[in-house]
C-alpha atoms as a PDB file:
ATOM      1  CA  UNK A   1     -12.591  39.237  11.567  1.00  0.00           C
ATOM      2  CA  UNK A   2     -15.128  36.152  10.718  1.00  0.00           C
ATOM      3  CA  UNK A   3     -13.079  34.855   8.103  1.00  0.00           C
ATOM      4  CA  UNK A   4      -9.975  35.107  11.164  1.00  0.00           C
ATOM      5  CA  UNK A   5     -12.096  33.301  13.693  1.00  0.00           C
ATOM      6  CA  UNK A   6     -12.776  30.451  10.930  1.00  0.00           C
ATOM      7  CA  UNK A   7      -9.033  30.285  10.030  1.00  0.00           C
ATOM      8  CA  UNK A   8      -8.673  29.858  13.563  1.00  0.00           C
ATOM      9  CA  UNK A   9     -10.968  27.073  13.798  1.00  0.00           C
ATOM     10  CA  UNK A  10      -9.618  25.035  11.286  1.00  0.00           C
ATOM     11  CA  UNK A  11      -5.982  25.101  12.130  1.00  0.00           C
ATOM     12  CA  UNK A  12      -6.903  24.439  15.734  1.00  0.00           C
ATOM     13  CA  UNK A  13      -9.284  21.057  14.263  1.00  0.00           C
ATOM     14  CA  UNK A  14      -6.090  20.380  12.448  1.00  0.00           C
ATOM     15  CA  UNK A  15      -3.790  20.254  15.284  1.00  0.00           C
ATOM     16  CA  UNK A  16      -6.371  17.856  17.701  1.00  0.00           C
ATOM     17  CA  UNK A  17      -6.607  15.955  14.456  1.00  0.00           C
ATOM     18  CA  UNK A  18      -2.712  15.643  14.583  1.00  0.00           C
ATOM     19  CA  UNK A  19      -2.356  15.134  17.767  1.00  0.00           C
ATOM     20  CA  UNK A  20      -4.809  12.202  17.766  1.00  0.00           C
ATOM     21  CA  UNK A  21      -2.721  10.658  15.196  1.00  0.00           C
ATOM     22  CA  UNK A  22       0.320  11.237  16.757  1.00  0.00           C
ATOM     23  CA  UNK A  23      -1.082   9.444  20.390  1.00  0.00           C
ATOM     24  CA  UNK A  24      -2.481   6.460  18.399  1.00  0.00           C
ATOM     25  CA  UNK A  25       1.278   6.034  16.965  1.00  0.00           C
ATOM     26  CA  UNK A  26       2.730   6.951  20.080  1.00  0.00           C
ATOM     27  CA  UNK A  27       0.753   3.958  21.578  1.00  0.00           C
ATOM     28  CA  UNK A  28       1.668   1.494  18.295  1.00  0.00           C
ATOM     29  CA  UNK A  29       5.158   1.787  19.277  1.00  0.00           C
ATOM     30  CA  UNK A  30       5.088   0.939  22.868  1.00  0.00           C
ATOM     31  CA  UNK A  31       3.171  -1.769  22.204  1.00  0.00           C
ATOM     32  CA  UNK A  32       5.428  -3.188  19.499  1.00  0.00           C
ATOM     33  CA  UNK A  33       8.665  -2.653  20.671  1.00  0.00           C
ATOM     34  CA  UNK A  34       7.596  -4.266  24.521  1.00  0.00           C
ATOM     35  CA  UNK A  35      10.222  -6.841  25.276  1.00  0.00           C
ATOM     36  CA  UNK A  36       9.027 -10.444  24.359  1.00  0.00           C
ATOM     37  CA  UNK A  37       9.425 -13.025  27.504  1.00  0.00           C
ATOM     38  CA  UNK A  38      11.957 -15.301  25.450  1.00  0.00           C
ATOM     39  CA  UNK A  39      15.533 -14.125  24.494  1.00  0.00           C
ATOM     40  CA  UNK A  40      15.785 -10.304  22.674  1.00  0.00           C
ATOM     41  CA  UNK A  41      18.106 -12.403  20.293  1.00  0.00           C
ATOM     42  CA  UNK A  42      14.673 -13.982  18.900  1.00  0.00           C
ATOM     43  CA  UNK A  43      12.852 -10.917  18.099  1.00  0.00           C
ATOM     44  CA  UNK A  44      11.847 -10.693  14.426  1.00  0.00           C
ATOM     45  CA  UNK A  45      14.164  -8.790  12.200  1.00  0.00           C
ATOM     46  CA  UNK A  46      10.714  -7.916  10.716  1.00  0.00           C
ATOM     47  CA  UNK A  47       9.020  -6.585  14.383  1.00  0.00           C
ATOM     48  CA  UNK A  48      11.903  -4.119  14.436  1.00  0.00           C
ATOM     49  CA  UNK A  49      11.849  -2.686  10.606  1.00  0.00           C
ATOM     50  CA  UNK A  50       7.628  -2.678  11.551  1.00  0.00           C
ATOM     51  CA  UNK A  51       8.643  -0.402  14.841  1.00  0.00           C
ATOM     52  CA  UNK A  52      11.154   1.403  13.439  1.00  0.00           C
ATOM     53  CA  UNK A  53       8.680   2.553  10.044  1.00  0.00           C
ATOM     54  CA  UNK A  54       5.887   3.446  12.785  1.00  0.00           C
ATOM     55  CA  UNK A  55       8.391   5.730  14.762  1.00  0.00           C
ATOM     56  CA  UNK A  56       9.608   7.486  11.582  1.00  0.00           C
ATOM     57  CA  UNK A  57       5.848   8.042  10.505  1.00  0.00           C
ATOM     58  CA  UNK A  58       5.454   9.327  13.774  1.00  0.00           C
ATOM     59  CA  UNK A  59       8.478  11.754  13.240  1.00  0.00           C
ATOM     60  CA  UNK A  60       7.058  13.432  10.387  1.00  0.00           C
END
């Protein structure tokens, strides 16, 4: 029963650990892929491969 309990406790630090990472790249992404002021045209091909790598990651 102990060794259940500290099974238990380590998937369940796993999971907040996982979730943590998941919010901070949750967060990443709406801060990257915000609409700049100036035309959508002018957005760096580079700003969407950068969003796009940080929503796959986030995927996984």
């Amino acid at each position: 029963m102990k060794n259940e309990i500290a099974d238990l406790r380590c998937t369940i630090a796993g999971l907040i650990a996982e979730n943590e990472r998941l919010k901070t790249a949750l967060r990443l992404i709406e801060i990257k892929s915000q609409l700049p002021e100036e035309s959508v045209d002018l957005v760096p091909v580079t700003a969407l491969y950068e969003i796009n790598l940080h929503a796959k990651e986030a995927l996984k």
